[in-house]
Protein backbone atom coordinates (compact mmCIF):
# COMPACT_ATOMS: atom_id res chain seq x y z
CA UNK A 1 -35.48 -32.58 -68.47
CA UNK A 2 -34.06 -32.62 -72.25
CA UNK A 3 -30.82 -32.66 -73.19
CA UNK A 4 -30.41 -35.05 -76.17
CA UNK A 5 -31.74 -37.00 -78.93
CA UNK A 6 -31.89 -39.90 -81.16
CA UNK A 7 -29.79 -40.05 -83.63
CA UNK A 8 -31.74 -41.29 -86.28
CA UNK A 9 -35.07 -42.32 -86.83
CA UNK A 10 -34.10 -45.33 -88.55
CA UNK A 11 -31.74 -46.13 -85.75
CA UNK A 12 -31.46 -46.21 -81.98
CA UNK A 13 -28.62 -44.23 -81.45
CA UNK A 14 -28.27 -41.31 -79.11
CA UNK A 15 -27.18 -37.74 -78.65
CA UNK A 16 -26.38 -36.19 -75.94
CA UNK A 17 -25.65 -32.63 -76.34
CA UNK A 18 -22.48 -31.14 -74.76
CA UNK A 19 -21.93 -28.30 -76.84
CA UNK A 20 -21.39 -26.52 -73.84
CA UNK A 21 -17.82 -28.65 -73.37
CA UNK A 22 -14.77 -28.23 -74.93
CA UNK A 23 -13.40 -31.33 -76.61
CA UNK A 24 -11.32 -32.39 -73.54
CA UNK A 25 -14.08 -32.51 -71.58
CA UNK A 26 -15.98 -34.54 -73.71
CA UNK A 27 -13.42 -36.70 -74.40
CA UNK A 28 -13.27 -37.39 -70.06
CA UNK A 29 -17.28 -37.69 -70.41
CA UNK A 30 -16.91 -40.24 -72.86
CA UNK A 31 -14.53 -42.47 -71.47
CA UNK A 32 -16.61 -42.27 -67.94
CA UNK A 33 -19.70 -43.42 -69.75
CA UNK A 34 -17.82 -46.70 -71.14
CA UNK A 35 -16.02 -47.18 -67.98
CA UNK A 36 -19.03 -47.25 -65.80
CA UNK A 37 -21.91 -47.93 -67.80
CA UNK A 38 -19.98 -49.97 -70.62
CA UNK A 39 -21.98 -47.65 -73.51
CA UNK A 40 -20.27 -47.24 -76.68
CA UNK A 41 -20.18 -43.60 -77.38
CA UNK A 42 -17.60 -40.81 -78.32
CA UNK A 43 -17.30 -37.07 -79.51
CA UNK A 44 -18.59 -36.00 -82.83
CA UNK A 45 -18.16 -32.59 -84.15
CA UNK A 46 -21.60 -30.75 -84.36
CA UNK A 47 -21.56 -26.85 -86.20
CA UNK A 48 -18.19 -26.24 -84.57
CA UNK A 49 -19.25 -28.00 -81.28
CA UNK A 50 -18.77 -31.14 -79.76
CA UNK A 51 -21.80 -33.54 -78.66
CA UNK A 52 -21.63 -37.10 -77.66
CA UNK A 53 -23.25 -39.99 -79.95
CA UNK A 54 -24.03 -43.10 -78.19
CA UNK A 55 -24.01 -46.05 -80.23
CA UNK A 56 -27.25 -48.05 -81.23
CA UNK A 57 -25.51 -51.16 -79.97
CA UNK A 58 -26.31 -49.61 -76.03
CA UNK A 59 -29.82 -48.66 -76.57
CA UNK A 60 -30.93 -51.11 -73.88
CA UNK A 61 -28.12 -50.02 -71.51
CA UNK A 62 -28.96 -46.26 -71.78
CA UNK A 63 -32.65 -46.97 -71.80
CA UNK A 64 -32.44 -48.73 -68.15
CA UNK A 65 -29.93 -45.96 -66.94
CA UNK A 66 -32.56 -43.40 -67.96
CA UNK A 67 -35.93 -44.49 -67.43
CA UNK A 68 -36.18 -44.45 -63.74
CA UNK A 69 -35.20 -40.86 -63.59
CA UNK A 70 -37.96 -39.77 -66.16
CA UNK A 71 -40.80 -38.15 -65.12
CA UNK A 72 -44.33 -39.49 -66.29
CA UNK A 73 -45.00 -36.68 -68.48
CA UNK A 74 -41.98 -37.31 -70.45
CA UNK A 75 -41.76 -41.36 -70.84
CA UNK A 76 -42.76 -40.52 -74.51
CA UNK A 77 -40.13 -39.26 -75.41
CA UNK A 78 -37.88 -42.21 -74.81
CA UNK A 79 -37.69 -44.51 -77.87
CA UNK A 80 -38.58 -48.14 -77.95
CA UNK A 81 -36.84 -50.06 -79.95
CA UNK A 82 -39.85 -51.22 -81.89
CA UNK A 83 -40.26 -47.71 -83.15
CA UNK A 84 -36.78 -48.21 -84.74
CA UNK A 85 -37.64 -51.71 -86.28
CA UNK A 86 -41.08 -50.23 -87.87
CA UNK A 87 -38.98 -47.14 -89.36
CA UNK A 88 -36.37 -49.90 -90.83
CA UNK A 89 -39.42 -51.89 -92.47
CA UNK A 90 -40.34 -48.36 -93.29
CA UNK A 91 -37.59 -47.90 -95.68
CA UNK A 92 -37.50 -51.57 -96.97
C-alpha cells in the first residue's frame, strides 16, 4: 500500500512514483490528476525515470483523496501538515 513519498521534510509536497511509465504516460497521469482532482502536479525526471511531484499547495486535496483508502496500520505514514510547520520552525 506504498507507492510514494513526501517530498521534503520541510515541505508538504508529494511523490508519487511512476518510474514504471514512460514520459507520455506520465504526462496523461498528470493532466488527469489536475483535471479531476484540481492537484498541481507534473513529471520530474528521477535517475533517468520519470515520477510525479505533487505540489505542497494540494496537500489538503491529496490528503482527503487518500485517507479513506488507508488502512489503520498505515495512517502514520500520511503527513500532517503540522509535522511540516514544526520542521520549518526547525530550520528557523
Amino acid at each position: 500500500m506504498d507507492d510514494g513519498s513526501i517530498a521534503s521534510k520541510n515541505r508538504l509536497g508529494t511523490v508519487l512514483h511512476t518510474q514504471g511509465f514512460d514520459l507520455s504516460e506520465v504526462q496523461i497521469l498528470c493532466q488527469e490528476l489536475t483535471e479531476k482532482f484540481a492537484l498541481k502536479c507534473w513529471p520530474k525526471l528521477n535517475k533517468g525515470k520519470y515520477c510525479i511531484v505533487i505540489s505542497g499547495h494540494s496537500f489538503d486535496i491529496i490528503i482527503s483523496l487518500l485517507s479513506p483508502w488507508v488502512i489503520p496500520q498505515m495512517a502514520h505514514k500520511l503527513p500532517r501538515r503540522s509535522q511540516s510547520r514544526e520542521a520549518e520552525r526547525s530550520i528557523e
